[in-house]
Protein backbone atom coordinates (compact mmCIF):
# COMPACT_ATOMS: atom_id res chain seq x y z
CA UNK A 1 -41.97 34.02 -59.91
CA UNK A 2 -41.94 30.19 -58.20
CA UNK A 3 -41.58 30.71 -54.65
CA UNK A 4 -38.89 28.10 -53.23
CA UNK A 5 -40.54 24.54 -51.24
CA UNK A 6 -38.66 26.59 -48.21
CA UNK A 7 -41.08 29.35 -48.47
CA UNK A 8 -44.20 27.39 -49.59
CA UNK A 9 -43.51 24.85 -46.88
CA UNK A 10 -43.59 27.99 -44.21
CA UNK A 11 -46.75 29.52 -45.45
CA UNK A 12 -48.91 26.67 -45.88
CA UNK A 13 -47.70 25.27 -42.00
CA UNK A 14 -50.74 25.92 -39.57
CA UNK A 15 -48.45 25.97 -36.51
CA UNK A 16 -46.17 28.93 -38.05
CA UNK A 17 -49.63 30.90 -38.55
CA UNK A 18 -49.59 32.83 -35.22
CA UNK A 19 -47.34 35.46 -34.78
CA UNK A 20 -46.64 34.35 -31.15
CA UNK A 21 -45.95 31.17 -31.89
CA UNK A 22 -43.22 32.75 -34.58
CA UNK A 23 -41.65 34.61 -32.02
CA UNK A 24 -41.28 31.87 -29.75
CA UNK A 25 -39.84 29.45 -32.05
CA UNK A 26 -37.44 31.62 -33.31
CA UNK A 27 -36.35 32.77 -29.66
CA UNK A 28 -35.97 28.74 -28.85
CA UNK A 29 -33.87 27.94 -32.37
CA UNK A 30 -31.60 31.46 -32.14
CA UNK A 31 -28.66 30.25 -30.69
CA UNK A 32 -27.10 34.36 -30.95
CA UNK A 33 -29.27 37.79 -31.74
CA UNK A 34 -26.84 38.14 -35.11
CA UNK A 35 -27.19 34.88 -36.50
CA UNK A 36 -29.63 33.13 -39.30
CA UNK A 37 -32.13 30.08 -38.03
CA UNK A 38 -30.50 26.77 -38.62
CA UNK A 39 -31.61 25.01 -41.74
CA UNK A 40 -35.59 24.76 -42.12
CA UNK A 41 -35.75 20.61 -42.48
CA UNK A 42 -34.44 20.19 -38.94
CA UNK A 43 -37.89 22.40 -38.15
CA UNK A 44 -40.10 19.34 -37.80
CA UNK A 45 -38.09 17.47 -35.43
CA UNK A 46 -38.38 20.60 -33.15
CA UNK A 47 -41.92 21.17 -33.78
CA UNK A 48 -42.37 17.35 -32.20
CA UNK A 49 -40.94 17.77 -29.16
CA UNK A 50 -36.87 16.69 -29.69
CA UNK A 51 -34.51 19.43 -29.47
CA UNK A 52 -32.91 20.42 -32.44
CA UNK A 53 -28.62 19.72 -32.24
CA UNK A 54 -27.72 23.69 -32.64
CA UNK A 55 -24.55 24.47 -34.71
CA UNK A 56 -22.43 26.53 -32.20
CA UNK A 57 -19.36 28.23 -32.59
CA UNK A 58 -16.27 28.28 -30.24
CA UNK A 59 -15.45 31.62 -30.86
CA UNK A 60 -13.55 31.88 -27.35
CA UNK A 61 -11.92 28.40 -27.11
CA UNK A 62 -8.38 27.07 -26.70
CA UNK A 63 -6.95 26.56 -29.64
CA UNK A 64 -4.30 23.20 -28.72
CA UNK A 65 -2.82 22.56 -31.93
CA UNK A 66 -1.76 25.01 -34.01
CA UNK A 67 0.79 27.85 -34.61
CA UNK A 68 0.73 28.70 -31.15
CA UNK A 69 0.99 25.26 -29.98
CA UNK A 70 4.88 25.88 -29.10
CA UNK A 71 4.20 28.65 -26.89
CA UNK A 72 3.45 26.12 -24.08
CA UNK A 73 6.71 24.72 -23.70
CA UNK A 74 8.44 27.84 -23.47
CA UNK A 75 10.88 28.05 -20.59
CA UNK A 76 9.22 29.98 -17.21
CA UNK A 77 11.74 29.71 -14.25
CA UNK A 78 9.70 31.34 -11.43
CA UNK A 79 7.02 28.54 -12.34
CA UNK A 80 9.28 25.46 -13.25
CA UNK A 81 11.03 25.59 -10.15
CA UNK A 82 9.58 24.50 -6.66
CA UNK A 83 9.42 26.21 -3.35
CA UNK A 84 12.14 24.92 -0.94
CA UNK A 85 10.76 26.10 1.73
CA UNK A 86 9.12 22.87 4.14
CA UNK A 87 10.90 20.17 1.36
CA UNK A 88 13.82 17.60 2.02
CA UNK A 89 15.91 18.32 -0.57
CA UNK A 90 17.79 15.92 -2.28
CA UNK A 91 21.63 17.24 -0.67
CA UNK A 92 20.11 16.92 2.75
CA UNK A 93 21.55 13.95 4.81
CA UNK A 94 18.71 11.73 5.86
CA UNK A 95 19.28 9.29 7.83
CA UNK A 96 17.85 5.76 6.98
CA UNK A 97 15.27 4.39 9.55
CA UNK A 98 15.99 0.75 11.01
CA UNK A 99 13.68 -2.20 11.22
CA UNK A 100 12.80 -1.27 14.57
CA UNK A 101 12.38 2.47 14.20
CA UNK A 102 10.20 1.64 10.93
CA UNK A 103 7.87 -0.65 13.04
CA UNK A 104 7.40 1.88 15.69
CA UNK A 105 6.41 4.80 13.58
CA UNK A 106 3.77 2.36 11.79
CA UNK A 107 2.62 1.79 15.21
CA UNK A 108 2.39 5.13 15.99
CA UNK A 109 0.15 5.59 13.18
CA UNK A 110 -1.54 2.62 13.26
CA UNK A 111 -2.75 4.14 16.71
CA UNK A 112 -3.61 7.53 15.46
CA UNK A 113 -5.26 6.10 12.42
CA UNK A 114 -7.50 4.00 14.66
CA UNK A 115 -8.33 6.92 17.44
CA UNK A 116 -9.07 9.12 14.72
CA UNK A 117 -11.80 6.10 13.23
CA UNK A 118 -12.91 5.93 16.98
CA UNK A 119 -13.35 9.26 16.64
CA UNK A 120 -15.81 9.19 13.90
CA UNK A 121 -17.80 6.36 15.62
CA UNK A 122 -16.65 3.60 12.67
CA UNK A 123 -14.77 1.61 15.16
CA UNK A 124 -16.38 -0.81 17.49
CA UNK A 125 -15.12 -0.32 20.93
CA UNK A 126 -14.01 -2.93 23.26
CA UNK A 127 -13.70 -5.60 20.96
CA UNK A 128 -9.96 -6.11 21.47
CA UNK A 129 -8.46 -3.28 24.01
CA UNK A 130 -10.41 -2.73 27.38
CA UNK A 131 -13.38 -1.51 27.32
CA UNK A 132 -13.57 0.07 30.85
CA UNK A 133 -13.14 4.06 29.23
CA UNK A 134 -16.05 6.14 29.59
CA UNK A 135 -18.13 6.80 26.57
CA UNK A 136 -19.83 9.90 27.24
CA UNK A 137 -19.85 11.11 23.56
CA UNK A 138 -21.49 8.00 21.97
CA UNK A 139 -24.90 9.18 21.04
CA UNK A 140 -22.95 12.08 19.10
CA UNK A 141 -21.22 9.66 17.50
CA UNK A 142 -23.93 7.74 16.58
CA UNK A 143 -25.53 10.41 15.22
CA UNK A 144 -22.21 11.46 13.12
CA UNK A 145 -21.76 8.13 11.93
CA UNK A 146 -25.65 8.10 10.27
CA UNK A 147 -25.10 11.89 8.56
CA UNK A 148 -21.74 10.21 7.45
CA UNK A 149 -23.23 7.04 5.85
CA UNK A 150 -26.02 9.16 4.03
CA UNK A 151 -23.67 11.58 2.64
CA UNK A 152 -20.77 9.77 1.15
CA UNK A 153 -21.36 6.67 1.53
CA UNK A 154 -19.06 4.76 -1.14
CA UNK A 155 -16.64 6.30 0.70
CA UNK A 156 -17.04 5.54 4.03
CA UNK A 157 -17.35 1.67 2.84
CA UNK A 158 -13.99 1.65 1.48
CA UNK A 159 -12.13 3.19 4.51
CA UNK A 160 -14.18 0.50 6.14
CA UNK A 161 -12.92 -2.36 4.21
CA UNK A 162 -9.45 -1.28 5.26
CA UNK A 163 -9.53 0.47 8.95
CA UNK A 164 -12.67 -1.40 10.20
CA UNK A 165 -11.95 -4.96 9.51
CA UNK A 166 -12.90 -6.23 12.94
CA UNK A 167 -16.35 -4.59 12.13
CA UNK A 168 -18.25 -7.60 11.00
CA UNK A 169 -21.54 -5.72 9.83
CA UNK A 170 -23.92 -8.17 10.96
CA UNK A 171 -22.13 -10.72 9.65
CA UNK A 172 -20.73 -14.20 11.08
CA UNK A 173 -16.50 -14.34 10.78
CA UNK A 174 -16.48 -17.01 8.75
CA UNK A 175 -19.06 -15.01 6.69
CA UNK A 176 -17.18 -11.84 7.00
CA UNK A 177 -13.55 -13.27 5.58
CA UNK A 178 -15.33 -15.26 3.37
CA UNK A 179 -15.98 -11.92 1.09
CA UNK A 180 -13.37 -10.38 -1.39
CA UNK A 181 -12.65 -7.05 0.37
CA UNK A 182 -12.30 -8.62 3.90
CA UNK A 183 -10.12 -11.19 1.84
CA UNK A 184 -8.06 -8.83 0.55
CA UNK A 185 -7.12 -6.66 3.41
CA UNK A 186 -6.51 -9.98 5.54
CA UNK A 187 -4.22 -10.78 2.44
CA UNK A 188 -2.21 -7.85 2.99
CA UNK A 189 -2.17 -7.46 6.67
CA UNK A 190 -0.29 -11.23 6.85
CA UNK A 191 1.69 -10.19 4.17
CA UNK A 192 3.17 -6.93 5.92
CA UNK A 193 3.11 -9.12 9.13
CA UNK A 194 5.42 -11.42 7.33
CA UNK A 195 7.79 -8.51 5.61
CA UNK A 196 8.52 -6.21 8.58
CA UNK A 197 8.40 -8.16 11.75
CA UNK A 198 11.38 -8.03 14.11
CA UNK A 199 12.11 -9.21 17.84
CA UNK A 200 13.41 -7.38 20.34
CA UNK A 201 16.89 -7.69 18.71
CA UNK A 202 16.01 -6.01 15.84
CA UNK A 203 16.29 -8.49 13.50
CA UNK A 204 13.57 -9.91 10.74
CA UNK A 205 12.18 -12.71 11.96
CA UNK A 206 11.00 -14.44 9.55
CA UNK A 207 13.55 -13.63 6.31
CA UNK A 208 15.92 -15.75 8.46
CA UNK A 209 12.73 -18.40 8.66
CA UNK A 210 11.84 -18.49 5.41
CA UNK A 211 15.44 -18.73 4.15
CA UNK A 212 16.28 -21.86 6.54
CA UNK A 213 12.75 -23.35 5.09
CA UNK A 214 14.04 -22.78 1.22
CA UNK A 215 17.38 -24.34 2.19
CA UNK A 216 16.09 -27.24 3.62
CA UNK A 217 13.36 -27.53 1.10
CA UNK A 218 10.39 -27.28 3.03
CA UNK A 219 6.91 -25.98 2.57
CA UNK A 220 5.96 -25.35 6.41
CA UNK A 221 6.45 -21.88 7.82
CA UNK A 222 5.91 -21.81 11.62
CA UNK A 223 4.11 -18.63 13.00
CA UNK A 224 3.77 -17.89 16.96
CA UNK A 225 0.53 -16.74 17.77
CA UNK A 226 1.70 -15.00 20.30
CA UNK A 227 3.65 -12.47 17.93
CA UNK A 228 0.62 -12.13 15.53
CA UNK A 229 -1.86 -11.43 18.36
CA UNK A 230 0.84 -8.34 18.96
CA UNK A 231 1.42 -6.88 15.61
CA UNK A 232 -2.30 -7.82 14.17
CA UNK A 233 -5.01 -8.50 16.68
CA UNK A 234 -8.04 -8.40 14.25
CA UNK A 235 -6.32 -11.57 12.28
CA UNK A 236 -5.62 -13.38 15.77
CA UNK A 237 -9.10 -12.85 16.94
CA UNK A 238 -10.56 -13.82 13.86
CA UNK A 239 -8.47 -17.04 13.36
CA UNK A 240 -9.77 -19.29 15.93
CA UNK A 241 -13.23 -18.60 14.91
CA UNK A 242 -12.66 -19.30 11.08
CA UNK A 243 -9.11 -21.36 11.22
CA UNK A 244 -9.69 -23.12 7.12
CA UNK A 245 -10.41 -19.66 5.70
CA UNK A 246 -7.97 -17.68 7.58
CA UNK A 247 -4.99 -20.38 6.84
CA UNK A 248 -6.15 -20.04 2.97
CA UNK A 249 -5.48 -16.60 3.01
CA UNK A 250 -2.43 -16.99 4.86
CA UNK A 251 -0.75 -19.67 2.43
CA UNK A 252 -1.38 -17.62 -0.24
CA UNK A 253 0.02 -14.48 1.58
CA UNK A 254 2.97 -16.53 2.42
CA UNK A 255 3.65 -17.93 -1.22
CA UNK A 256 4.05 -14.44 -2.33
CA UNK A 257 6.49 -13.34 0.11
CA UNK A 258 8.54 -16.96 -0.52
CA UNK A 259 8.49 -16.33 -4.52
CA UNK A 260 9.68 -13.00 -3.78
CA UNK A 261 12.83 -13.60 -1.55
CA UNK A 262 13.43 -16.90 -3.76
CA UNK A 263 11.66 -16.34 -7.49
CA UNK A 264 12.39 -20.26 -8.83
CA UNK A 265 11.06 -22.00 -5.31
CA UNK A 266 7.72 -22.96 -7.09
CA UNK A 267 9.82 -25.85 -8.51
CA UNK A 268 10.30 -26.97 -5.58
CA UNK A 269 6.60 -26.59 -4.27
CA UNK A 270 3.90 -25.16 -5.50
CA UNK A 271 1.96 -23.86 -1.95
CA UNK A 272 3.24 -22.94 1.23
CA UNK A 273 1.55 -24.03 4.27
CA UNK A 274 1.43 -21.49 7.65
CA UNK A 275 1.80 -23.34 10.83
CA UNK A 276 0.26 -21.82 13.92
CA UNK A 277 2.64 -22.64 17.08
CA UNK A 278 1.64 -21.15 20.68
CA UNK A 279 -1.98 -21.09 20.63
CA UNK A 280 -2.60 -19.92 24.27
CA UNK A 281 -5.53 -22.19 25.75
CA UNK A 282 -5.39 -25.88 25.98
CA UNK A 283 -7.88 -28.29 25.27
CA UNK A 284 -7.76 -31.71 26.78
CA UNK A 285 -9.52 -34.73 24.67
CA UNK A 286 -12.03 -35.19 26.99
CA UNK A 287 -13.32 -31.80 27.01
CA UNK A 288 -13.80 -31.35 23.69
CA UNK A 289 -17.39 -30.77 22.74
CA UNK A 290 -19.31 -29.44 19.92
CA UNK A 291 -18.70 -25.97 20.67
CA UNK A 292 -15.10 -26.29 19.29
CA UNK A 293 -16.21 -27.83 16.09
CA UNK A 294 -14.72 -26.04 13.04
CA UNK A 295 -12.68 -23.96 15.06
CA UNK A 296 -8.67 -24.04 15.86
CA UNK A 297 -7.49 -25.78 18.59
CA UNK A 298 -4.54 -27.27 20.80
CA UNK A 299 -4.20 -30.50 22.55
CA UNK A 300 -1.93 -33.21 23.61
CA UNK A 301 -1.93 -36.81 24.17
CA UNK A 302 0.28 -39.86 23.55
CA UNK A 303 0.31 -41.21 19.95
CA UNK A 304 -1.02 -45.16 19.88
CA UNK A 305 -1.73 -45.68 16.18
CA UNK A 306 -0.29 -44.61 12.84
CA UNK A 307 -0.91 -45.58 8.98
CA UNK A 308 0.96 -45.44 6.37
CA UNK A 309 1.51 -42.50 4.21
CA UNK A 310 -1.09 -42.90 1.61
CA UNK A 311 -2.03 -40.43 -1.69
CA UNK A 312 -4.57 -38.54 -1.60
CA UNK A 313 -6.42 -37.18 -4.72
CA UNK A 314 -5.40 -33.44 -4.31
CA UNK A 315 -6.53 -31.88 -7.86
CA UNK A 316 -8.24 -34.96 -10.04
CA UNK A 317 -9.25 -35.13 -13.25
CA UNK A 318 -11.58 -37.73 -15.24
CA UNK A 319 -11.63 -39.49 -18.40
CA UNK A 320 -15.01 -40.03 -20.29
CA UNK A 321 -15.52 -43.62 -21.08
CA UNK A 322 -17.45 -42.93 -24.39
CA UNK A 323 -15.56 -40.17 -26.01
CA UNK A 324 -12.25 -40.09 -24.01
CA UNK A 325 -12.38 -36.10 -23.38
CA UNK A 326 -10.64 -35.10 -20.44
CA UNK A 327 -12.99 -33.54 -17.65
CA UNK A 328 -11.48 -31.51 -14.58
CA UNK A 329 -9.64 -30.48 -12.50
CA UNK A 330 -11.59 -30.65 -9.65
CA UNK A 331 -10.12 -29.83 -6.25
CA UNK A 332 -11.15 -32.75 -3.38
CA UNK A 333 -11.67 -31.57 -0.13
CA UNK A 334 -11.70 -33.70 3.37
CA UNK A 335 -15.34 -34.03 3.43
CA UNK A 336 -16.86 -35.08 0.12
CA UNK A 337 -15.23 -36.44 -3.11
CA UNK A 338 -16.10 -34.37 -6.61
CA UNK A 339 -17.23 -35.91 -9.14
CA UNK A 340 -18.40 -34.93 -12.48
CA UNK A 341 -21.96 -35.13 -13.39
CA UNK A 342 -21.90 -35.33 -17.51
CA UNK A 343 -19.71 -35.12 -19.48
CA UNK A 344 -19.24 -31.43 -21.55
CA UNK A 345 -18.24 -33.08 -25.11
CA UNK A 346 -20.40 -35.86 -25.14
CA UNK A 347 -23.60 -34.68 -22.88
CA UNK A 348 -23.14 -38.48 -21.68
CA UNK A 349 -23.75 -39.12 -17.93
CA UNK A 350 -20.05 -41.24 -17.44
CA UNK A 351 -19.23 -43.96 -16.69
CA UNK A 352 -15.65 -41.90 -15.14
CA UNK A 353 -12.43 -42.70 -14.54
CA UNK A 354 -9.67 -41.03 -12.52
CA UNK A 355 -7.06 -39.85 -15.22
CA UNK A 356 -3.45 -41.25 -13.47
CA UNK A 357 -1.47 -39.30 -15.44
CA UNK A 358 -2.77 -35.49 -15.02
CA UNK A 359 -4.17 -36.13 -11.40
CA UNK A 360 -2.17 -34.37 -8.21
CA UNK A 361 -1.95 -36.26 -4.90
CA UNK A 362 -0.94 -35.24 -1.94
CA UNK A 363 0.55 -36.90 1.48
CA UNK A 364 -1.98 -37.95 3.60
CA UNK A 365 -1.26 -40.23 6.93
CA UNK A 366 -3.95 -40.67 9.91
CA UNK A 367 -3.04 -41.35 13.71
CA UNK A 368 -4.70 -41.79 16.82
CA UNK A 369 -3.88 -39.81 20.11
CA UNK A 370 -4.63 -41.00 23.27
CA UNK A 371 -4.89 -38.60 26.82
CA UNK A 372 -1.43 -39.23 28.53
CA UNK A 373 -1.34 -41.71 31.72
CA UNK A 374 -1.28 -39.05 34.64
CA UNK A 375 -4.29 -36.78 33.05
CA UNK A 376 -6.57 -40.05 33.38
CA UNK A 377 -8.60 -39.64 36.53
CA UNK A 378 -8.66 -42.65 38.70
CA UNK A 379 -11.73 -44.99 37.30
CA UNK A 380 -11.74 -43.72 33.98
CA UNK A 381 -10.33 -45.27 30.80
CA UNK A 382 -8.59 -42.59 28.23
CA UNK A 383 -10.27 -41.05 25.45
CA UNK A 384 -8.44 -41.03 22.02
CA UNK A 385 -8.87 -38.86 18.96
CA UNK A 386 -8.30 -39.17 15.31
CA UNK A 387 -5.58 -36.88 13.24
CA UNK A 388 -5.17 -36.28 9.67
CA UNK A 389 -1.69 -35.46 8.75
CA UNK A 390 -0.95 -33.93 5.05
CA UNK A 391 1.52 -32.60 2.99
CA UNK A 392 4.90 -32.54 5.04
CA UNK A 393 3.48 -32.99 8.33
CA UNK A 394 2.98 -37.40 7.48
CA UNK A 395 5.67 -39.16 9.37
CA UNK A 396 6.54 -36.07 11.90
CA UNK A 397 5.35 -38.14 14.92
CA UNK A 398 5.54 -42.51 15.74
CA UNK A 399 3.69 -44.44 18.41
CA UNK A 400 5.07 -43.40 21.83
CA UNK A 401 5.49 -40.09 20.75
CA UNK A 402 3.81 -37.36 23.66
CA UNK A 403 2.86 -34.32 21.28
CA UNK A 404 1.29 -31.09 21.04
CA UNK A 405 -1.37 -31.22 18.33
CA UNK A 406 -2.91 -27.98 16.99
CA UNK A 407 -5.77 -28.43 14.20
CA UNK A 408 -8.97 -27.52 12.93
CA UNK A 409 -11.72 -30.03 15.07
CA UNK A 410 -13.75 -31.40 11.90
CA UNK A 411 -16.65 -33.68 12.24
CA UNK A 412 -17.43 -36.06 8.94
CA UNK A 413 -20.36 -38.57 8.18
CA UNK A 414 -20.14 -41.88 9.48
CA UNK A 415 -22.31 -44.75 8.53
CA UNK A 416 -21.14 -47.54 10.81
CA UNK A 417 -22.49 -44.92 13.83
CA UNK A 418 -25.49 -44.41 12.42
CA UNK A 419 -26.40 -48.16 11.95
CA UNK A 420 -24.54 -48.64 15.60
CA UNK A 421 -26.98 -45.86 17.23
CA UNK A 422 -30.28 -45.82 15.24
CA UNK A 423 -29.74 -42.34 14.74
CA UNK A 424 -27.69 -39.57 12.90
CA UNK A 425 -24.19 -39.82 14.07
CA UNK A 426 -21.19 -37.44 13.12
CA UNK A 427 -17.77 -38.75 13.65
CA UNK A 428 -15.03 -36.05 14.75
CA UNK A 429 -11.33 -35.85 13.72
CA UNK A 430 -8.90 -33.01 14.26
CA UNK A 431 -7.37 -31.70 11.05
CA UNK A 432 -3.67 -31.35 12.13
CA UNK A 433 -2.08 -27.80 11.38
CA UNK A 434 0.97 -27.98 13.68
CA UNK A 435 2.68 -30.54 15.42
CA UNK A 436 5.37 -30.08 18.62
CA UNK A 437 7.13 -33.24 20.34
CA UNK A 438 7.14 -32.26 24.08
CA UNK A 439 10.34 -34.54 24.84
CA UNK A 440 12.31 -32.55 22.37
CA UNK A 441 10.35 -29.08 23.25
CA UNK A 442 13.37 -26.78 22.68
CA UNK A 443 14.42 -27.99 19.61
CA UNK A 444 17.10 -26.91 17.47
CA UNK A 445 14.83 -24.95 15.15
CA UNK A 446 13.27 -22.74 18.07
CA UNK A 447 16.76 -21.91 19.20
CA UNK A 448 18.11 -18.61 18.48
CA UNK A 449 21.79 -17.45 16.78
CA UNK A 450 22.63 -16.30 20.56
CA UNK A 451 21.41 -19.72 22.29
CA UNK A 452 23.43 -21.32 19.40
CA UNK A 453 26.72 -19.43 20.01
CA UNK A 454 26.13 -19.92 24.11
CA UNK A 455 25.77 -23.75 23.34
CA UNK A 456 28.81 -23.73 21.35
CA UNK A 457 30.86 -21.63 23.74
CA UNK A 458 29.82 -24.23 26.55
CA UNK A 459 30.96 -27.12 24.55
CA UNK A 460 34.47 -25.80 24.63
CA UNK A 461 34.49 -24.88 28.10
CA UNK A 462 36.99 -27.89 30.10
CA UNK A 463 35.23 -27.30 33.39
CA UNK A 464 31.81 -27.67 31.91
CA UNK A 465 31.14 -30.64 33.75
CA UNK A 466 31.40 -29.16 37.19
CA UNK A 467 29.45 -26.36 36.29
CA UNK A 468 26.57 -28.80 35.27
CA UNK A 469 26.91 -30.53 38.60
């Protein structure tokens, strides 16, 4: 009788000689005691090294669909109900929490929040609050903060993105903000600045702000540094240090919470602008110095010069002499112009021209401050500065004017300097943020509803004159 290629196969294999070697295979391929070997032909893959896929049987599983399927959506009232002990039910008066009580319990937990991160060594210390406590416990700190970092360390980086912002990591600020998590937790921070921030009257600052800015369609919201250093420290110490990426984030921050309150204002502007009012130290023009380049600052002087508004190319976009294809848009900055460098449909190297039609301009307007008659010291002549104005702030100040100018000190390449001094020469010019007329300090739009209805009350009063007197 023929034996079957199974069998013959089996006999005339050297490896399945030894007896041994038998038992051991069949121990490795015997998935159960009671069961067969899997077929034969998936013997040779085993045999050179690869693991043979075993057929295995869930004898013990969870069956999910079939006839018993329904029996999981039968009715159990002892587990379909909750506890009510330590929950608010929904028949329970709860009171609603005010603007003010709202801010204070964020506070509150804004402080425990960061104690408990001080706790844990993730915070640095003295950065922003005194630094005169004791810190007995720092080299167990230190030490907790290492075994932390090698044990879960994903973690501890994204509860640092969000509690530790003012931890900097080695970077520079402008560095630091510069990066998308930084970015996005600035985002955010402005944002909830913006939503939930009250005076001492309790009322929401700036919904009443950005609703007189929508009615009079404007695209400047004023911000006093003074409140923002209160509710969010980190974003006031970091703003100074890197003003143009900091006011980014905040004009975007700010569009949101404008196309929230009023969905349809993008037709009337497409970007918001934050204005910074209050900055606490004073620079006079004279002591300006390169220390204070690319950072915010404040001045005043007397306005002597002013051009005419002029457009500036805000987003252009180019047309390609030899095949007409539209290139762009390409967002100008103050410093250098963009330009393409060949053309993507052609692979021709220009010649460009601006296309009029699709290209955005903006509002731009330069003046020249001058220090003010009784800062001049006796002997000396005044020093003057150049401003760029843009967007809405063009025409907000004429010659004569005494202002308050608070800007981002630039410095751009001039030419005529260098062939003037022989030598590398930067010019300097203050990019203007926020503007305040000192003869008109308390203007109408820093007075309050209460100094309105006092005004108003005074205007009626007969005697008014000999109270004035």
């Amino acid at each position: 009788m023929a034996s079957s290629p199974a069998r013959r196969r089996q006999s005339n294999d050297p490896l399945t000689s030894s007896p041994g070697r038998s038992s051991r295979r069949t121990d490795a391929l015997t998935s159960s005691p009671g069961r067969d070997l899997p077929p034969f032909e998936d013997e040779s893959e085993g045999l050179l090294g690869t693991e043979a896929p075993l057929e295995e049987e869930e004898e013990d599983g969870e069956e999910l669909i079939g006839d018993g399927m329904e029996r999981d959506y039968r009715a159990i009232p002892e587990l379909d109900t909750y506890e009510a002990d330590g929950l608010a039910l929904d028949d329970e008066d709860v009171e609603e929490l005010t603007a003010s009580q709202r801010e204070a319990a964020e506070r509150a937990m804004r402080q425990r929040d960061r104690e408990a991160g001080r706790g844990l060594g993730r915070m640095r210390r003295g950065l922003l609050y005194d630094s005169d406590e004791e810190d007995e416990d720092r080299p167990t700190r230190k030490r907790r903060h290492v075994e932390r970092a090698t044990e879960d360390g994903e973690e501890d980086e994204m509860i640092e993105s969000i509690e530790n912002l003012e931890d900097l990591k080695g970077h520079s600020v402008r560095e630091w903000v510069s990066m998308a998590g930084p970015r996005l937790e600035i985002h955010h921070r402005f944002k909830n600045f913006l939503r939930t921030h009250v005076d001492s009257h309790g009322h929401n600052v700036f919904k009443e702000r950005i609703s007189d800015m929508c009615k009079e369609n404007r695209e400047s919201l004023v911000v006093n540094y003074e409140d923002l250093a209160a509710r969010e420290h980190v974003l006031a110490y970091f703003l100074p240090e890197a003003p143009a990426e900091l006011l980014q984030i905040f004009d975007e921050a700010a569009l949101e919470v404008v196309l929230a309150m009023y969905p349809k204002y993008d037709r009337i502007t497409s970007h918001i602008h934050v204005r910074i009012s209050h900055l606490p130290l004073v620079e006079e023009l004279r002591s300006l110095r390169q220390l204070h380049l690319n950072q915010l600052i404040r001045t005043s002087g007397v306005v002597t010069s002013c051009t005419g508004v002029l457009p500036q190319l805000s987003m252009v976009k180019y047309n390609c002499n030899k095949c007409s294809f539209v290139l762009g848009p390409f967002a100008q900055s103050q410093n250098q112009e963009v330009k393409p460098g060949s053309c993507p449909e052609c692979q021709s190297a220009g010649p460009f021209e601006v296309n009029m039609e699709e290209t955005i301009y903006q509002n731009y307007q330069r003046i020249r401050i001058q220090e003010s008659p009784g800062k001049v010291a006796a002997g000396r002549l005044p020093r003057s500065k150049d401003a760029i104005l843009l967007a809405d702030l063009v025409d907000s100040c004429k010659p004569g004017d005494e202002i308050e100018l608070t800007g981002i000190y630039h410095n751009n390449y001039d030419g005529s300097l260098n062939t003037a001094n022989g030598f590398p020469v930067f010019a300097t010019v203050i990019l203007a943020n926020h503007i305040a007329k000192k003869d008109n300090k308390v203007a109408v739009g820093e007075l309050t509803d209460e100094d309105v209805k006092m005004i108003i009350s005074l205007s009626k009063d007969q005697q008014i004159g000999e109270k004035a007197s």
